[in-house]
C-alpha atoms as a PDB file:
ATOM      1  CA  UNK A   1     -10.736  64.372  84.841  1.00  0.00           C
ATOM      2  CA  UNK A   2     -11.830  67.865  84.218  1.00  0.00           C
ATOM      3  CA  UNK A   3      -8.160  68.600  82.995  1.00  0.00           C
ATOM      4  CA  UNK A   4      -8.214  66.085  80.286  1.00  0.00           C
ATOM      5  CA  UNK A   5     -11.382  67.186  78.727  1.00  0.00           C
ATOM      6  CA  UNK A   6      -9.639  70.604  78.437  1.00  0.00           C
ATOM      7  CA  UNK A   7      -6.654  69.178  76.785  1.00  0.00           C
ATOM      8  CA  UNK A   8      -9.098  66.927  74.026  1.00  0.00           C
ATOM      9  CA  UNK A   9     -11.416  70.311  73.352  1.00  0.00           C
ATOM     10  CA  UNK A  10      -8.187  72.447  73.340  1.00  0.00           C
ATOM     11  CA  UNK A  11      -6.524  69.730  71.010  1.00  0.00           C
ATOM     12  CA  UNK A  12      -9.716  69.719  68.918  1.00  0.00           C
ATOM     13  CA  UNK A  13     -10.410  72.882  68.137  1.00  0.00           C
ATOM     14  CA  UNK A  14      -6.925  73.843  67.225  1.00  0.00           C
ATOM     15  CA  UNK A  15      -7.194  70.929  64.129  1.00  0.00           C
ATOM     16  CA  UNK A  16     -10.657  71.813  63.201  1.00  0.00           C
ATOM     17  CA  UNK A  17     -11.706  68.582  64.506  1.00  0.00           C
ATOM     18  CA  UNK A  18     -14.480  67.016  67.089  1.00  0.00           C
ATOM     19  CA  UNK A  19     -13.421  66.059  70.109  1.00  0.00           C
ATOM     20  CA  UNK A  20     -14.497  62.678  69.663  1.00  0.00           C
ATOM     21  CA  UNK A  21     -12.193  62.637  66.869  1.00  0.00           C
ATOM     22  CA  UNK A  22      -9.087  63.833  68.800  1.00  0.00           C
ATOM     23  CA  UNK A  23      -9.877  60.683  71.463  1.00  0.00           C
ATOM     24  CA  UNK A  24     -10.140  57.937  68.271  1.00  0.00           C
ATOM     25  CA  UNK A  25      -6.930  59.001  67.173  1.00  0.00           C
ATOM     26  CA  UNK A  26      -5.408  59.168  70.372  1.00  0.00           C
ATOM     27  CA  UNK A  27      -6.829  55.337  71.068  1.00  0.00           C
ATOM     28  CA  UNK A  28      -5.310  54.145  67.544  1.00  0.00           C
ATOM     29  CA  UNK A  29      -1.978  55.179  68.644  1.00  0.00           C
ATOM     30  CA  UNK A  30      -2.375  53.489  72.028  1.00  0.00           C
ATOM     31  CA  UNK A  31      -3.284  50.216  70.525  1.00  0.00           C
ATOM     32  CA  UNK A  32      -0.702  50.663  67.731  1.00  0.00           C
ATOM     33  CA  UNK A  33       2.028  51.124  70.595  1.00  0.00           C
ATOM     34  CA  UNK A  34       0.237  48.143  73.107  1.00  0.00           C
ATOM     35  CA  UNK A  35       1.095  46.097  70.113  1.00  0.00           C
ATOM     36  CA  UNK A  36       5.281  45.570  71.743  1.00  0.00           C
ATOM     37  CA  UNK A  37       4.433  43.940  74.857  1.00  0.00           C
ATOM     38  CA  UNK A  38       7.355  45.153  76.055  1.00  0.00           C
ATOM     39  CA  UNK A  39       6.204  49.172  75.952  1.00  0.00           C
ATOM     40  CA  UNK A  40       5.746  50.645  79.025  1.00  0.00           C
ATOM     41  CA  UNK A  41       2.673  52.068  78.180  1.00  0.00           C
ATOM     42  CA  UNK A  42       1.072  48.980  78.924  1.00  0.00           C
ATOM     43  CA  UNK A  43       1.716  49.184  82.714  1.00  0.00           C
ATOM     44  CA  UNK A  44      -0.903  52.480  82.677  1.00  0.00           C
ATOM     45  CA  UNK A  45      -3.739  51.960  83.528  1.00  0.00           C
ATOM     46  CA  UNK A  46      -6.338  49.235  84.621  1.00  0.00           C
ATOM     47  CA  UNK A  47      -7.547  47.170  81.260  1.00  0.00           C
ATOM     48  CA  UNK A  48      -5.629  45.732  78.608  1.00  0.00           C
ATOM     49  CA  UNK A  49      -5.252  48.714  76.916  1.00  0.00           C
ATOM     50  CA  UNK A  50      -5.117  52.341  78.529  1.00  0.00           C
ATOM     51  CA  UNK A  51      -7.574  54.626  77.550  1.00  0.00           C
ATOM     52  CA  UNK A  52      -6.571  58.241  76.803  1.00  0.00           C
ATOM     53  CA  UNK A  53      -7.642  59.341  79.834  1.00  0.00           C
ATOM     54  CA  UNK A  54      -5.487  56.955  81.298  1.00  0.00           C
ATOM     55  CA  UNK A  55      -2.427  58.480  79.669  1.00  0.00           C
ATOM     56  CA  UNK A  56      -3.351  61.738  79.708  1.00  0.00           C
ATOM     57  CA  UNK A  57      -3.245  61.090  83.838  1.00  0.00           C
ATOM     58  CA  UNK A  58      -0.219  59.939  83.292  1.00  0.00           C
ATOM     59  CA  UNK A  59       1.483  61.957  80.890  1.00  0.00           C
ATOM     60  CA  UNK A  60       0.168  64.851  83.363  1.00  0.00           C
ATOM     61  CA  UNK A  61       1.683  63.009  86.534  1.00  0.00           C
ATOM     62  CA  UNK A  62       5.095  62.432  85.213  1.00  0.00           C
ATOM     63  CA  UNK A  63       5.275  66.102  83.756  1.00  0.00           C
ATOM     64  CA  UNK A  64       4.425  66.988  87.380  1.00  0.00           C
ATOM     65  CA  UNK A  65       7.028  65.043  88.607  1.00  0.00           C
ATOM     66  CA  UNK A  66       9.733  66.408  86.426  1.00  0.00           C
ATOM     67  CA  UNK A  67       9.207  69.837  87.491  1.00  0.00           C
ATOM     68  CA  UNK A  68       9.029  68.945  91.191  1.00  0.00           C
ATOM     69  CA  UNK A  69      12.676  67.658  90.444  1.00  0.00           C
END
């Protein structure tokens, strides 16, 4: 999603940082929170573990949805 890859350069170049960077430490934190199979992270998206993408889509959708309300 063109949105995300915004968000990741945005992200990136405000922490003097790649953008690959930005994405490993965004998947470190996913896997750290998959680790409570009981976190509802784990119902996004469609492997084992979401990818940032993934919850960046979400993240996005829900924000949506709470200003919709």
């Amino acid at each position: 999603m063109k949105n995300n890859n915004n968000i990741f350069k945005s992200i990136a170049r405000q922490n003097g940082v790649s953008e690959e960077e930005v994405k490993r430490e965004i998947e470190r934190s996913i896997a750290e929170a998959c680790k409570d199979p009981d976190a509802p992270i784990n119902k996004i998206g469609k492997g084992k573990v979401p990818t940032p993408e993934e919850v960046m889509e979400h993240v996005m959708r829900e924000v949506a949805k709470s200003k919709m309300s």
